[in-house]
N, C-alpha and C. Protein backbone atom coordinates (compact mmCIF):
# COMPACT_ATOMS: atom_id res chain seq x y z
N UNK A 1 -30.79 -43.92 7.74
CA UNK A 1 -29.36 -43.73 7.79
C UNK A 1 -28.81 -43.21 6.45
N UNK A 2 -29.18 -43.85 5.48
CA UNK A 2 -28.45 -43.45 3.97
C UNK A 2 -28.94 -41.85 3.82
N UNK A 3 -30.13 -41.53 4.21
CA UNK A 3 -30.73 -40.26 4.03
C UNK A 3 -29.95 -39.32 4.87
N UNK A 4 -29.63 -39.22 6.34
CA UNK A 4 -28.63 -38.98 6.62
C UNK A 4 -26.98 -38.26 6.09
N UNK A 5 -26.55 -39.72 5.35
CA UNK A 5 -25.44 -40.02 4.73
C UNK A 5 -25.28 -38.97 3.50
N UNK A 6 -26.69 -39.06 2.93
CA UNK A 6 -26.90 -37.72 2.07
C UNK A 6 -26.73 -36.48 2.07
N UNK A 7 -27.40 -36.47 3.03
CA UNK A 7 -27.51 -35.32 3.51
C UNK A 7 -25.71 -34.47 3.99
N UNK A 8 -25.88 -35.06 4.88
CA UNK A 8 -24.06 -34.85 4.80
C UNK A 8 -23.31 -34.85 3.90
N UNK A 9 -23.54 -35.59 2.78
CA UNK A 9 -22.43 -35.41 1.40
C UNK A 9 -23.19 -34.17 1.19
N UNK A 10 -23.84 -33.61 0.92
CA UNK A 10 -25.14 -32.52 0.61
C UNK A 10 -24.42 -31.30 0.90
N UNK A 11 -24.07 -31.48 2.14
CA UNK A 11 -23.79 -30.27 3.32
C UNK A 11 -22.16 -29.96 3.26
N UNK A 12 -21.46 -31.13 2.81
CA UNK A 12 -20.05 -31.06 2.50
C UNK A 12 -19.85 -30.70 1.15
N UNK A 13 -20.45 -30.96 0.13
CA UNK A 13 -19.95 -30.23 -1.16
C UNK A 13 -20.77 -28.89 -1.14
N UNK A 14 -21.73 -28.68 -0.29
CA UNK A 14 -22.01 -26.86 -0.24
C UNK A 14 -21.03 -26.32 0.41
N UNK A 15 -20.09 -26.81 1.40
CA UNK A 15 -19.41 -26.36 2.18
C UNK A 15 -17.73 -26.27 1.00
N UNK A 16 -17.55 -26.99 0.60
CA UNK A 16 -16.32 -27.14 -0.65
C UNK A 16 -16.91 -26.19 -1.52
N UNK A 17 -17.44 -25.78 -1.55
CA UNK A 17 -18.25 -25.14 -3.13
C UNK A 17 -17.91 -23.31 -2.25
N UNK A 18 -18.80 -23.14 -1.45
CA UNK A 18 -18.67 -21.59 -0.53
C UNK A 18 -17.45 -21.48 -0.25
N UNK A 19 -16.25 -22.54 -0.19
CA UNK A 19 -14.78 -22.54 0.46
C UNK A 19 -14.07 -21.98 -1.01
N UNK A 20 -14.45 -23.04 -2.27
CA UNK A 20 -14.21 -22.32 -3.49
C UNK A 20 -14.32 -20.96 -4.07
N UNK A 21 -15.50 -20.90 -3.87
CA UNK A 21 -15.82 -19.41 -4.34
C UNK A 21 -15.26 -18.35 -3.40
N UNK A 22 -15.20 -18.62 -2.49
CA UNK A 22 -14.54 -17.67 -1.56
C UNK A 22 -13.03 -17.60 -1.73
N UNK A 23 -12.56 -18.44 -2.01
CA UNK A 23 -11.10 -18.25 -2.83
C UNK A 23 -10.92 -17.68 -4.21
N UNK A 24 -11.47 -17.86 -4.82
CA UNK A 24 -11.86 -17.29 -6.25
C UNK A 24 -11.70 -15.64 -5.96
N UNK A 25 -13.09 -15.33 -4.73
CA UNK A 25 -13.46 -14.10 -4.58
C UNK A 25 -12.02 -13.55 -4.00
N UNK A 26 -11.52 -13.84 -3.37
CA UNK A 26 -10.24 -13.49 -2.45
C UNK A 26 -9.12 -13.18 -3.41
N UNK A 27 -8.97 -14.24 -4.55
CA UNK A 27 -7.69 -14.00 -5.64
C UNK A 27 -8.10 -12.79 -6.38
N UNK A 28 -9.44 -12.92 -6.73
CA UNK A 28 -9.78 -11.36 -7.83
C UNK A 28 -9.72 -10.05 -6.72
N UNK A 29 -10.22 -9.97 -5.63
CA UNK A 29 -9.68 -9.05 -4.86
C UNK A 29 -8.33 -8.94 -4.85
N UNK A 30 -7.44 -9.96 -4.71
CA UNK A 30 -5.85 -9.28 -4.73
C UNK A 30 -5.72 -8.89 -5.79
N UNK A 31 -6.44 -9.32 -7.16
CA UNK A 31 -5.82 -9.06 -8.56
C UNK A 31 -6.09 -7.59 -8.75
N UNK A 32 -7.31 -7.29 -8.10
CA UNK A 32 -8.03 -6.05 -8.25
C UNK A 32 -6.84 -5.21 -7.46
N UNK A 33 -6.77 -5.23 -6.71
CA UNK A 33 -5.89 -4.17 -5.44
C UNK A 33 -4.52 -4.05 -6.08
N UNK A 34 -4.12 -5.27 -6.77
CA UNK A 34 -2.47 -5.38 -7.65
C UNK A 34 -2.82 -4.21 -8.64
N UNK A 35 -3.78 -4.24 -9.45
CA UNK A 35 -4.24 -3.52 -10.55
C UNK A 35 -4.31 -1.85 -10.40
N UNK A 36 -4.89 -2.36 -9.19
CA UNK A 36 -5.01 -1.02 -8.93
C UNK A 36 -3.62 0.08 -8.47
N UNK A 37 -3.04 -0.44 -7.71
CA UNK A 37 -1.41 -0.46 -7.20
C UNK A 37 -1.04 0.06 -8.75
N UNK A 38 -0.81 -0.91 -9.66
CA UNK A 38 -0.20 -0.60 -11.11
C UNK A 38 -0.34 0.99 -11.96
N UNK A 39 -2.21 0.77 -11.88
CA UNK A 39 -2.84 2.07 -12.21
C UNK A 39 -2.00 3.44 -11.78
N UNK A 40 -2.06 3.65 -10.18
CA UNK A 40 -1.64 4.72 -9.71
C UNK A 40 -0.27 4.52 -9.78
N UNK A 41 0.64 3.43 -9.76
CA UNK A 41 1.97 4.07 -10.05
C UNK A 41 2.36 4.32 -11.05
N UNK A 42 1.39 3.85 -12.28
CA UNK A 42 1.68 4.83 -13.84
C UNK A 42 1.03 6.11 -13.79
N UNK A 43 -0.71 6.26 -12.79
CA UNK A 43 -0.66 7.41 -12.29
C UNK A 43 0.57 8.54 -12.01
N UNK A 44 1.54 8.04 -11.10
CA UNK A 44 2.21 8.89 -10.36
C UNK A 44 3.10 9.11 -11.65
N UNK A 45 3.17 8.43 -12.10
CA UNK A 45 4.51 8.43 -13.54
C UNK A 45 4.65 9.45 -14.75
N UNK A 46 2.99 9.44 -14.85
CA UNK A 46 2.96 10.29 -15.84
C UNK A 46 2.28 11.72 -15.59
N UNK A 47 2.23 11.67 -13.94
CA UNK A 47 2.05 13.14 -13.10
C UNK A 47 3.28 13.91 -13.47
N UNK A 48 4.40 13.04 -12.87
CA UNK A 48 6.17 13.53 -13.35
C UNK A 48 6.68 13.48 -14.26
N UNK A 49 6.22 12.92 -15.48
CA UNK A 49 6.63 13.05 -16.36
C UNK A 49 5.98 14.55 -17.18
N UNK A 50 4.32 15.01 -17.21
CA UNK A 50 3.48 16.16 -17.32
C UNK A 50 5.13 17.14 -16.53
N UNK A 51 5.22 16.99 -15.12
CA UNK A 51 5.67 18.37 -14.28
C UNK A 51 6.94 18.55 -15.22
N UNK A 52 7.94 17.36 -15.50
CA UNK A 52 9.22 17.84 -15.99
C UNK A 52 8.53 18.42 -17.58
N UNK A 53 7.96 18.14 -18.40
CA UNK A 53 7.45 18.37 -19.61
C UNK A 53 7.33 19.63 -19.51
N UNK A 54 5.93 20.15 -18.36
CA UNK A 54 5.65 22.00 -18.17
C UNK A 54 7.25 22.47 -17.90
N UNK A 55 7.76 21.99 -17.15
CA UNK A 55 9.18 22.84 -16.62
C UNK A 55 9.74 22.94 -17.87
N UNK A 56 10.05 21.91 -18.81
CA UNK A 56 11.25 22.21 -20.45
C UNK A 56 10.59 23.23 -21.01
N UNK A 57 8.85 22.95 -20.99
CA UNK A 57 8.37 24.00 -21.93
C UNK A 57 7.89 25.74 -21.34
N UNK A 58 8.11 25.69 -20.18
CA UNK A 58 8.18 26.88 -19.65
C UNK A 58 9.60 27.67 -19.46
N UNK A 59 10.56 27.21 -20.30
CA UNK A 59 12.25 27.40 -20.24
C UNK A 59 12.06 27.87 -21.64
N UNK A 60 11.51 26.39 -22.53
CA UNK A 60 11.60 26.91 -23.81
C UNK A 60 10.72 28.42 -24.47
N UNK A 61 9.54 28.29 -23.64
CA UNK A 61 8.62 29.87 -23.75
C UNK A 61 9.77 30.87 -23.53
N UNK A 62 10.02 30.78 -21.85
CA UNK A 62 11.05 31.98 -21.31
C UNK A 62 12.05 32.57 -22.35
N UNK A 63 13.18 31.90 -22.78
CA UNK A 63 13.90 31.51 -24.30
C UNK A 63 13.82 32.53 -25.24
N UNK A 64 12.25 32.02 -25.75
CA UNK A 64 11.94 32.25 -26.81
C UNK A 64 11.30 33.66 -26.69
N UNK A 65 10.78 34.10 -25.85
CA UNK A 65 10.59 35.68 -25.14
C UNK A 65 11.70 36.41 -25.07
N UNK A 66 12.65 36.37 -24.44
CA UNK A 66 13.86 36.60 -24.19
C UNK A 66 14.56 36.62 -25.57
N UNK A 67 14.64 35.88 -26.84
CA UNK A 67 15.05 36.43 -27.84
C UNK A 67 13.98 37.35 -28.63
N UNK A 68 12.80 37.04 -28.31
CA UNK A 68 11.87 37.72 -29.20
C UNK A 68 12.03 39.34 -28.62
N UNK A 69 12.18 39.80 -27.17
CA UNK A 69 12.84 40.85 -26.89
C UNK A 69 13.98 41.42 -27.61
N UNK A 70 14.78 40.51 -27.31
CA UNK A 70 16.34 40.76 -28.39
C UNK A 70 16.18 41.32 -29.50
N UNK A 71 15.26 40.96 -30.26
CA UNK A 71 15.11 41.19 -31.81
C UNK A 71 14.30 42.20 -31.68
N UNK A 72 13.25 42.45 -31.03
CA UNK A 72 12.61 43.85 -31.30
C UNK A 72 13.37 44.97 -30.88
N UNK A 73 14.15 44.86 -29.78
CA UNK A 73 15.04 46.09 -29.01
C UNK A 73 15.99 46.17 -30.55
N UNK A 74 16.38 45.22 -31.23
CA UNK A 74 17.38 45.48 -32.11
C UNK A 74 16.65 46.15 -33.18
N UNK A 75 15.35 45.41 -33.43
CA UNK A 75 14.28 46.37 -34.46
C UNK A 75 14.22 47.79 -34.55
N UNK A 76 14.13 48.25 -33.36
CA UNK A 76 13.82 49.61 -32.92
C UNK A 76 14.83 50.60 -33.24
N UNK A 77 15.74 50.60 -32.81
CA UNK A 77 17.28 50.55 -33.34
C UNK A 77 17.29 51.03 -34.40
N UNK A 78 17.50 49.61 -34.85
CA UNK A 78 17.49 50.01 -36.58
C UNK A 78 16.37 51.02 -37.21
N UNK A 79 15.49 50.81 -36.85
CA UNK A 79 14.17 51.93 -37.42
C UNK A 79 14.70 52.84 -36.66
N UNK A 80 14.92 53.50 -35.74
CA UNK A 80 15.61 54.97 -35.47
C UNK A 80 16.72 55.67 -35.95
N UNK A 81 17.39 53.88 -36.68
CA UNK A 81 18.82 54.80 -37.23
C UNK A 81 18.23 54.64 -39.01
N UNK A 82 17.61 54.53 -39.26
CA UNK A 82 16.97 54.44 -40.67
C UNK A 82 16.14 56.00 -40.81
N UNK A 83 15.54 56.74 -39.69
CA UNK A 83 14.86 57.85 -39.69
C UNK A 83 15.89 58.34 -39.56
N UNK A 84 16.99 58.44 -38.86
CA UNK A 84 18.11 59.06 -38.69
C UNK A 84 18.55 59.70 -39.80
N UNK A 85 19.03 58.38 -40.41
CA UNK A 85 19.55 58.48 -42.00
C UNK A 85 19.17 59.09 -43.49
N UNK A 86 17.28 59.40 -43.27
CA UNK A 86 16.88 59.44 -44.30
C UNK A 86 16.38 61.78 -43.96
């Protein structure tokens, strides 16, 4: 009988123990999947933050073309009215 009795306490703290760990395993899976959740929405964050960044700096290029035109058309100019002159 006591052998028994053993046995059963035996069989019940393996059974508390696999119930444990399996909760353990279950919380780090949500922690993992939370983590992961986190990851990709700073993912997504700093996707949009990159797109608005290219867009300022493809304004500021445009800009800066657009006067660098300005100044050579005005360059030219002037060097034709300088041959002009001389």
């Amino acid at each position: 009988m006591e052998s028994l009795e053993t046995q059963l306490q035996e069989i019940q703290e393996s059974r508390d123990e696999a119930q444990r760990q399996s909760a353990t395993k279950g919380k780090q899976y949500v922690d993992i999947m939370a983590m992961a959740a986190k990851i990709q929405a700073q993912g997504d964050l700093d996707l949009q933050r990159w797109k608005v960044e290219k867009e300022e700096w493809e304004y500021e290029r445009q800009t800066l073309a657009q006067r660098l035109a300005v100044l050579q058309r005005k360059n030219e100019v002037h060097g034709r009215m300088r041959e002009n002159i001389e």
